[in-house]
N, C-alpha and C. Protein backbone atom coordinates (compact mmCIF):
# COMPACT_ATOMS: atom_id res chain seq x y z
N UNK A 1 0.85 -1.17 0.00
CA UNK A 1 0.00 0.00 0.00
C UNK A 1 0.90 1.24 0.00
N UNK A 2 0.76 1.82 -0.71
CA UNK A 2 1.19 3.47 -0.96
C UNK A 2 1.29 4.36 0.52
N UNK A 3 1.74 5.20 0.72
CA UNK A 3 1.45 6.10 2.29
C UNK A 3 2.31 7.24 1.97
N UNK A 4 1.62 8.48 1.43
CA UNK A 4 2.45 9.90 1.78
C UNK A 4 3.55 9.81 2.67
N UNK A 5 4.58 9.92 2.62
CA UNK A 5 5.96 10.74 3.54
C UNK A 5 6.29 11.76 3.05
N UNK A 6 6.79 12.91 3.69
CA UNK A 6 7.66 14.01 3.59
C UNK A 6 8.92 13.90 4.06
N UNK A 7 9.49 14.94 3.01
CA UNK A 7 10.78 14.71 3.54
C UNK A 7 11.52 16.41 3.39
N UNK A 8 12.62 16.33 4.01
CA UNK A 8 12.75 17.66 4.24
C UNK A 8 14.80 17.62 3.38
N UNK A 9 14.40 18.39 2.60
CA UNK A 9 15.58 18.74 1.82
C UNK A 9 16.34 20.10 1.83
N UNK A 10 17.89 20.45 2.34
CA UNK A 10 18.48 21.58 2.71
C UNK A 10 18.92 21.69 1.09
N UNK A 11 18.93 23.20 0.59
CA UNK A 11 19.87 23.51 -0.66
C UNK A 11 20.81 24.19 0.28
N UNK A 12 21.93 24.38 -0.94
CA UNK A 12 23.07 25.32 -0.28
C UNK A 12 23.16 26.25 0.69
N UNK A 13 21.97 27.23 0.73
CA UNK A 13 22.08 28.55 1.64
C UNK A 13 21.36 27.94 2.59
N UNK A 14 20.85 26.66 3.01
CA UNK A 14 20.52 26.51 3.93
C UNK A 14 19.13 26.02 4.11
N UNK A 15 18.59 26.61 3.49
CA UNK A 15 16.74 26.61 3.49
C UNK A 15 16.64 25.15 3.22
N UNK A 16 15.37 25.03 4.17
CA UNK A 16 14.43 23.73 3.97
C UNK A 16 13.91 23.86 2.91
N UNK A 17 13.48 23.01 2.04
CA UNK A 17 12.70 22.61 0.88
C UNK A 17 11.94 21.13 1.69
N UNK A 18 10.70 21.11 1.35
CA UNK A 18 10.26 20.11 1.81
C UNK A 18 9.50 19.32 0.41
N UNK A 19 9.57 17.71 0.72
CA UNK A 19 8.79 17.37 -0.82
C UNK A 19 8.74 16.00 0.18
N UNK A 20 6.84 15.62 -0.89
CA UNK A 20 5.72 14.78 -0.49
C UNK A 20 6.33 13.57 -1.84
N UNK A 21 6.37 12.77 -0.82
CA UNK A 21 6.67 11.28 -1.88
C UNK A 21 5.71 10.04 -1.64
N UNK A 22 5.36 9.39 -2.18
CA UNK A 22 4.72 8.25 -1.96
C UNK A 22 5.80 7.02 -1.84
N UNK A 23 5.42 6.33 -0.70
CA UNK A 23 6.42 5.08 -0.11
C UNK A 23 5.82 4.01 0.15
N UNK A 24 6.20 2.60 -0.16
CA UNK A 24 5.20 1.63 -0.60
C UNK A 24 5.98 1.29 0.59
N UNK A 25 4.38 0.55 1.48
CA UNK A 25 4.71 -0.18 2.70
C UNK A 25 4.16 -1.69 2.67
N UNK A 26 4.87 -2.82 2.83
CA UNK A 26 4.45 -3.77 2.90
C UNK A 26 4.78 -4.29 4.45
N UNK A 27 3.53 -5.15 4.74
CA UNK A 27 3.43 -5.50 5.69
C UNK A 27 4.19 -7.52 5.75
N UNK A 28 4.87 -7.89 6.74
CA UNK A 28 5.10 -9.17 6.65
C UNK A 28 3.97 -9.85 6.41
N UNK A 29 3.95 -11.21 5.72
CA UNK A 29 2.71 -12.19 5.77
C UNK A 29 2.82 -12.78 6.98
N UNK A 30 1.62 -13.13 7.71
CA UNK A 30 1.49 -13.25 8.94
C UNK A 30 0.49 -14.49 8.70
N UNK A 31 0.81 -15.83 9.44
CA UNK A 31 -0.08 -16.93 9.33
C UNK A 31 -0.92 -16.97 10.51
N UNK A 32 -2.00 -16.75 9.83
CA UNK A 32 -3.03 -17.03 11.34
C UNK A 32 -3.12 -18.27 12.21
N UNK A 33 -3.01 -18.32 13.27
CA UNK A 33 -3.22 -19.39 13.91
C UNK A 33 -4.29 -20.50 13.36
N UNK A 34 -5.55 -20.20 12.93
CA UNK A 34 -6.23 -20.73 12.12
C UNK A 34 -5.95 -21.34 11.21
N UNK A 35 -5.36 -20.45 10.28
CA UNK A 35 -5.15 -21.12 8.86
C UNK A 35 -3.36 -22.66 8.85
N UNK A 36 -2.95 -22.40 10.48
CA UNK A 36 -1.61 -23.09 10.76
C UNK A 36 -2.21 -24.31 11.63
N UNK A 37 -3.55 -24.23 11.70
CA UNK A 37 -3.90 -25.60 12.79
C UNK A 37 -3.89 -26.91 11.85
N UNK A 38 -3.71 -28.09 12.79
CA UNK A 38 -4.24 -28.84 11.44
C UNK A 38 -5.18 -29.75 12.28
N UNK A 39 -5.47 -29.57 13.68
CA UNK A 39 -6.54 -30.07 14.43
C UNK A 39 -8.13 -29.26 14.23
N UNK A 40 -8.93 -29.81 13.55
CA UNK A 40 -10.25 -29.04 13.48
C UNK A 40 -10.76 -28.97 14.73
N UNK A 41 -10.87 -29.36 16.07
CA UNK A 41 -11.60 -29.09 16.98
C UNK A 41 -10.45 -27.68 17.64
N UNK A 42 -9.48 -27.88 17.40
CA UNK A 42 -8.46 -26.24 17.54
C UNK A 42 -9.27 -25.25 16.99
N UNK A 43 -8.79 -25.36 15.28
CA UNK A 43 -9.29 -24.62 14.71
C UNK A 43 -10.57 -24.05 15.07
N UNK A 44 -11.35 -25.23 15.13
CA UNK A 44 -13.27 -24.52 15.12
C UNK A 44 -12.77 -23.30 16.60
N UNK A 45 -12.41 -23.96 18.19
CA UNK A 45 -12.24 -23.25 18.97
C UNK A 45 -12.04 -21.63 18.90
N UNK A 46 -10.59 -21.37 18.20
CA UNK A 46 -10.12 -20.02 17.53
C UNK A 46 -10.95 -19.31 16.35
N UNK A 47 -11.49 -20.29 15.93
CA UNK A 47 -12.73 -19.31 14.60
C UNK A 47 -14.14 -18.68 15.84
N UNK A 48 -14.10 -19.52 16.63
CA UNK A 48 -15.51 -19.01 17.69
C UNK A 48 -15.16 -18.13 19.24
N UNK A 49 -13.91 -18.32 18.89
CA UNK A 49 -13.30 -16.59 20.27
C UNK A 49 -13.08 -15.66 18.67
N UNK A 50 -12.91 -15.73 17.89
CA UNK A 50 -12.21 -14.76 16.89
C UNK A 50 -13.62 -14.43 16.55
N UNK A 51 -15.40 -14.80 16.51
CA UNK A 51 -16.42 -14.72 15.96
C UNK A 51 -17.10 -13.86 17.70
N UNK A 52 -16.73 -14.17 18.61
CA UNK A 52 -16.94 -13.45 19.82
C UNK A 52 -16.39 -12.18 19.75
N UNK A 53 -15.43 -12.23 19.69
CA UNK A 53 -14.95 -10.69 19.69
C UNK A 53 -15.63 -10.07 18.80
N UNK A 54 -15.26 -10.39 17.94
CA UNK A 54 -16.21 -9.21 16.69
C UNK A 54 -17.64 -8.85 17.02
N UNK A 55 -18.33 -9.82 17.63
CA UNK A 55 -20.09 -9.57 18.19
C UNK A 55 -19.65 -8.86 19.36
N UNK A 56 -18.61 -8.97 19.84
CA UNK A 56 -18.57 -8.04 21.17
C UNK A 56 -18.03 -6.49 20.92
N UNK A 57 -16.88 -6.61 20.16
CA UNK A 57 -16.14 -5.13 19.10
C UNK A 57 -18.13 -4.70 18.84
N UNK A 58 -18.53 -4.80 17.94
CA UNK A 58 -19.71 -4.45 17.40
C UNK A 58 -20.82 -3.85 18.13
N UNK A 59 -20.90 -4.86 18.97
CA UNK A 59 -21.69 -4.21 20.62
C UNK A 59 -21.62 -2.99 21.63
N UNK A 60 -19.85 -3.11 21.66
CA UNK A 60 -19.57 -1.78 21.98
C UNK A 60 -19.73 -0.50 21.27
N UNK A 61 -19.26 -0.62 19.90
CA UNK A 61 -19.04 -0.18 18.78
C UNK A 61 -20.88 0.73 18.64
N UNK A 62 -21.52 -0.28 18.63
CA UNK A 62 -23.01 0.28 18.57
C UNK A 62 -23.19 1.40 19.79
N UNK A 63 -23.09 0.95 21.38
CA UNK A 63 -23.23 1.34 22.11
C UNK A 63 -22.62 3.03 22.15
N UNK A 64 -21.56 2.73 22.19
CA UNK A 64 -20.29 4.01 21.79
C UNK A 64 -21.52 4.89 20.87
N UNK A 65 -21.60 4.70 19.57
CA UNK A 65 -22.01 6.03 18.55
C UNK A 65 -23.64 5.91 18.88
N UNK A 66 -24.42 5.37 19.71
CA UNK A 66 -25.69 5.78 20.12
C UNK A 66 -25.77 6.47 21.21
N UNK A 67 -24.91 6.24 22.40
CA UNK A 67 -24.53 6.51 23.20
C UNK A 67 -24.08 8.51 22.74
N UNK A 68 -23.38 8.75 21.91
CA UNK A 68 -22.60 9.88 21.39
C UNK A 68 -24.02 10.51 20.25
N UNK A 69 -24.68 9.88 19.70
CA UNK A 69 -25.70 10.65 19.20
C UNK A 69 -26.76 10.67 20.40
N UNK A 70 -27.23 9.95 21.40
CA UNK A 70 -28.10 10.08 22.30
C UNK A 70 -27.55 11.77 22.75
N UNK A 71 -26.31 12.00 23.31
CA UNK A 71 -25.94 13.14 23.92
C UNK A 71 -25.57 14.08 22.99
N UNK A 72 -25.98 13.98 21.72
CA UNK A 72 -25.84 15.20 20.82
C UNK A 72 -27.17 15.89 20.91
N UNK A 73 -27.89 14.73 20.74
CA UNK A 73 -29.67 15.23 20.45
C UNK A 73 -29.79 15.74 22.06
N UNK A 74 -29.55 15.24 23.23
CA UNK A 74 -29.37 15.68 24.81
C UNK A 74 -29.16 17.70 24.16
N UNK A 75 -28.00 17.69 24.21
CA UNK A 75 -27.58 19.18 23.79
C UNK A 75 -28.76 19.80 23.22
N UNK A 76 -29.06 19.29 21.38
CA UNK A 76 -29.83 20.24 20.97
C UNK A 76 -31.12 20.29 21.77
N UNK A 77 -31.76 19.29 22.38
CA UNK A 77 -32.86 19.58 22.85
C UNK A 77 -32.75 20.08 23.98
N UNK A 78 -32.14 20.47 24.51
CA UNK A 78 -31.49 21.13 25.96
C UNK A 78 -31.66 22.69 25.81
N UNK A 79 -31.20 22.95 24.68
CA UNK A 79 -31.40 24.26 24.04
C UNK A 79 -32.69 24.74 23.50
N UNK A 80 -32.97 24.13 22.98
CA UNK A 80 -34.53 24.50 22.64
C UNK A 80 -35.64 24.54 24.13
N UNK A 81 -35.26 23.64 25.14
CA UNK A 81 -36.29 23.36 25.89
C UNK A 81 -35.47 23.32 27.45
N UNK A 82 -35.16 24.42 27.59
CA UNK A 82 -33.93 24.59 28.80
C UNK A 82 -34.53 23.88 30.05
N UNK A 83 -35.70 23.65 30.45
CA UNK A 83 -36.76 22.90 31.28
C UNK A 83 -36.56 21.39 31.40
N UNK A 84 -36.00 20.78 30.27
CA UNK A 84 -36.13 19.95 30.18
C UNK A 84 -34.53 19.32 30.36
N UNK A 85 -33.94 19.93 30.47
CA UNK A 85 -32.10 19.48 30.18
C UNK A 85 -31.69 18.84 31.37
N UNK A 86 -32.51 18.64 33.00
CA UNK A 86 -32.13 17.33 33.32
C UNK A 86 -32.74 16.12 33.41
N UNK A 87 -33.91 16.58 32.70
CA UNK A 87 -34.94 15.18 32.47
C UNK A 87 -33.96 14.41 31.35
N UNK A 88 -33.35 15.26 30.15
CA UNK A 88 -33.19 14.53 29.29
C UNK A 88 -31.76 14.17 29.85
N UNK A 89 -30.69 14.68 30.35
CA UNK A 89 -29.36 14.22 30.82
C UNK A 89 -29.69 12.81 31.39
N UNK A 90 -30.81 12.39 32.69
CA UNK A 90 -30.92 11.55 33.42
C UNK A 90 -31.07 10.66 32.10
N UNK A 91 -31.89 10.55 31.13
CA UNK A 91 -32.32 9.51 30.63
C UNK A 91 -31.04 9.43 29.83
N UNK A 92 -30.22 9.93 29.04
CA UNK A 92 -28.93 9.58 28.26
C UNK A 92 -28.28 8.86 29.27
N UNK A 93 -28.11 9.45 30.76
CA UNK A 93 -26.99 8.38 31.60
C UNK A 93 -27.58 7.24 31.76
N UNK A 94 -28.97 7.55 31.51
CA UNK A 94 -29.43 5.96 32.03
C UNK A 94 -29.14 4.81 31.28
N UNK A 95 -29.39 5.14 30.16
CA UNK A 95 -29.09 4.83 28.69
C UNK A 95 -27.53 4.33 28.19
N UNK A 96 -26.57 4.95 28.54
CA UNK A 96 -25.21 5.34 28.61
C UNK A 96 -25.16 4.15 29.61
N UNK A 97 -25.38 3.91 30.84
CA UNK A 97 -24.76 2.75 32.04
C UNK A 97 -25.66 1.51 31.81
N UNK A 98 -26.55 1.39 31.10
CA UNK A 98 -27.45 0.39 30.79
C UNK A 98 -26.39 -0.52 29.54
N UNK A 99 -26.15 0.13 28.79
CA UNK A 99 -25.19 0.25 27.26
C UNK A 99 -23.95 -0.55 27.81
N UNK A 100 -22.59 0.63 28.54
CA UNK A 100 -21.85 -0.11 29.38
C UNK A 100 -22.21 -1.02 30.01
N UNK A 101 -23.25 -1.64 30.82
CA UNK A 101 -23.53 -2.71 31.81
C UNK A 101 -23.86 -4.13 30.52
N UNK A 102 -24.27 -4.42 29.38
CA UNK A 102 -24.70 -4.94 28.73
C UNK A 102 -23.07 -5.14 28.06
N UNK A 103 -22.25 -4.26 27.52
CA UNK A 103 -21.15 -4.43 27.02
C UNK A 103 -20.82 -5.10 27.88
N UNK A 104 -20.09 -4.65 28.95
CA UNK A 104 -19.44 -5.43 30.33
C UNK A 104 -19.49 -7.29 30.19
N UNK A 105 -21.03 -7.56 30.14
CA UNK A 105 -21.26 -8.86 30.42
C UNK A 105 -21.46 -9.45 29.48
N UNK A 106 -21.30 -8.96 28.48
CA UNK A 106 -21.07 -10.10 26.90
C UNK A 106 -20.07 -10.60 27.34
């Protein structure tokens, strides 16, 4: 894969000149534990923690950006309806530690 670097070049009197290059980065091949088993009851094991995480990454993942739009819409409606800005705070935290408590115990 390609990746911008800069680099910084002196001429004679001194001055920086700076110039943008593209630098190809390869990564080592890396054998997954998976694909190196040759016991299928291994294997299946590591395909179903490697299939956990991701339902759990995802869980949080959900939680996190509802959690972050719950307390955006908190704000705007806070503003419109200044009366209402700790009715609606209580219910985002509630919301917010309900979220965390559910992540937690996956």
């Amino acid at each position: 894969m390609d990746y911008p670097s800069i680099t910084e070049h002196y001429d004679d009197s001194g001055k920086a000149k700076k110039s943008i290059e593209l630098t190809t980065i390869r990564r080592p091949a890396v054998m997954s534990p998976v694909s190196t088993s040759r016991n299928p009851i291994k294997r299946m094991r590591v395909e179903a923690t490697i299939a956990e995480e991701n339902d759990r990454a995802r869980l949080v993942q959900s939680a996190m950006m509802n959690t972050a739009a719950l307390s955006s819409l908190e704000g705007y409606l806070s503003g419109i309806v200044p009366n209402a800005s700790k009715r609606l705070k209580a219910i985002v935290d509630v919301y917010a530690v309900k979220a965390a408590y559910r992540a937690g115990r996956y």
